[in-house]
Each structure stands twice: as structure tokens, then as C-alpha cells.
C-alpha atoms as a PDB file:
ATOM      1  CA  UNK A   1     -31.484  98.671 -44.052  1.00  0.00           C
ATOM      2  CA  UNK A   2     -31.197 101.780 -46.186  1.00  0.00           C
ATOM      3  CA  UNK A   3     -33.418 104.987 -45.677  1.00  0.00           C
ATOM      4  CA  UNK A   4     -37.187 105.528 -47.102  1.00  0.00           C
ATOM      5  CA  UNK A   5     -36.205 107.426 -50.139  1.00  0.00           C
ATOM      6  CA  UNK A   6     -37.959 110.958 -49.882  1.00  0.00           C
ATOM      7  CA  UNK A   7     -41.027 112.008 -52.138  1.00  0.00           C
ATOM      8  CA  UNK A   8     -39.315 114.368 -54.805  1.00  0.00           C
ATOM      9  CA  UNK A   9     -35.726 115.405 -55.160  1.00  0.00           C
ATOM     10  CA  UNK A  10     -34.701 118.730 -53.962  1.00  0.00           C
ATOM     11  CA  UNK A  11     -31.967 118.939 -56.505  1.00  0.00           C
ATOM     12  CA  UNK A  12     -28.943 120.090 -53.799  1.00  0.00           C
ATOM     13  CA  UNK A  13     -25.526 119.683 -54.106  1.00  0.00           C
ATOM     14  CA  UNK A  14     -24.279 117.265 -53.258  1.00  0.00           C
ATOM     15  CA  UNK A  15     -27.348 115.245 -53.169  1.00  0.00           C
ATOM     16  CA  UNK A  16     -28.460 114.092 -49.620  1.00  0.00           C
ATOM     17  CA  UNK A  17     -28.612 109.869 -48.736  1.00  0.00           C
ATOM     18  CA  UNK A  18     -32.142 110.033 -49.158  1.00  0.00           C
ATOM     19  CA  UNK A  19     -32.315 111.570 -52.481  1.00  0.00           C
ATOM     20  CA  UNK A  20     -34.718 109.060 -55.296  1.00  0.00           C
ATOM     21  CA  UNK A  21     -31.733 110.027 -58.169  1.00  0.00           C
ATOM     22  CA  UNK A  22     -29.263 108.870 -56.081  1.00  0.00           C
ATOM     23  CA  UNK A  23     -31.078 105.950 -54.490  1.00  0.00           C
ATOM     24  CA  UNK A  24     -31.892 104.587 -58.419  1.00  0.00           C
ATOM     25  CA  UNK A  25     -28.452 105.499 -59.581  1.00  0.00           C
ATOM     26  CA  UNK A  26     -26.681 103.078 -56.720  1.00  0.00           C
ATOM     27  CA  UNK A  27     -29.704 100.629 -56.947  1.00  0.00           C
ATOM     28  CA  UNK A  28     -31.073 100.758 -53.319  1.00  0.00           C
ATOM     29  CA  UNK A  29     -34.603 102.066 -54.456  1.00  0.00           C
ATOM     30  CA  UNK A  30     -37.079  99.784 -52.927  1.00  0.00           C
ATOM     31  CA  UNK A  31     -38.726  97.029 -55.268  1.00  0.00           C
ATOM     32  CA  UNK A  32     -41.629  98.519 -57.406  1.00  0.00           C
ATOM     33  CA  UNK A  33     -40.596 102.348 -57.373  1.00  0.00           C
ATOM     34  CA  UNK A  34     -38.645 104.601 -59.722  1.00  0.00           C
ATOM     35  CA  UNK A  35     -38.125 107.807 -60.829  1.00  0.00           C
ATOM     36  CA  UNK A  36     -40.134 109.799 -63.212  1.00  0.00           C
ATOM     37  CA  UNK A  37     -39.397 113.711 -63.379  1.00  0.00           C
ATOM     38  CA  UNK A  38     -37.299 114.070 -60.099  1.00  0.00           C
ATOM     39  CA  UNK A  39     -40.400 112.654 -58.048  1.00  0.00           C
ATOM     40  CA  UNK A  40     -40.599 109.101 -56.560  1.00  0.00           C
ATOM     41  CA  UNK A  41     -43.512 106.876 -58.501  1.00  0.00           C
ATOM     42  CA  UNK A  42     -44.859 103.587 -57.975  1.00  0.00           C
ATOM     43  CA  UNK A  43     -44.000 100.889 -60.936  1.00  0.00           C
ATOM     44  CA  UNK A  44     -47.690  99.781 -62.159  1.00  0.00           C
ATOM     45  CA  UNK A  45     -47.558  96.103 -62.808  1.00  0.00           C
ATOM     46  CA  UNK A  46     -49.220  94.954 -66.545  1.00  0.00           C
ATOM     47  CA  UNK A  47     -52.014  92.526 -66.251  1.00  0.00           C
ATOM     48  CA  UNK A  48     -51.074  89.263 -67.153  1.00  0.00           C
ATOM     49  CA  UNK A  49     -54.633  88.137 -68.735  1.00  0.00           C
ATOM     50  CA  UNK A  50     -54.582  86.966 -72.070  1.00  0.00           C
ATOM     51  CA  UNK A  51     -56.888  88.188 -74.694  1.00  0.00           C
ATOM     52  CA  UNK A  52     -58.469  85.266 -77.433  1.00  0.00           C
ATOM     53  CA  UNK A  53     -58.435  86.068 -80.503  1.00  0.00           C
ATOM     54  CA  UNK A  54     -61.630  84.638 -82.896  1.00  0.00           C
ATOM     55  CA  UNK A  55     -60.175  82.476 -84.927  1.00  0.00           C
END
């Protein structure tokens, strides 16, 4: 199991295992995160509801 990734990136060289850059670059951030502006964010999920249109 891979580390939590940490909050926001402390931009160090070289960049620390728990790092969210690094984590996205090698693809071990957890499901539904990503990175936005060095800080860790949660993915929203779209609503799947469909609209009708008057016809």
C-alpha cells in the first residue's frame, strides 16, 4: 500500500515519496484526487441526471 499523499507540495528537491506531483506523475494518487496548483483536491463527480428538453 503506498503512502497518504500529503496536503500541498512543498516543492523540495528531490521531491519526497509523499509528494501529490510525484504521486500523479507515477499514477499512485488515490482514486478521485488530483492536483490543482501544487495542492491535493478532490475530483467532483458530474451529475448524471438528464435534462428534457420541450419538444
Amino acid at each position: 500500500m503506498s503512502p497518504s499523499p500529503k496536503k500541498k507540495c512543498c516543492s523540495d528537491k528531490p521531491a519526497c515519496k509523499r509528494c501529490p506531483l510525484r504521486m500523479m506523475r507515477e499514477g499512485t494518487l488515490p482514486p478521485g484526487y488530483t492536483v490543482k496548483k501544487r495542492k491535493l483536491v478532490k475530483v467532483k463527480k458530474k451529475s448524471k441526471t438528464k435534462t428534457k428538453v420541450a419538444a
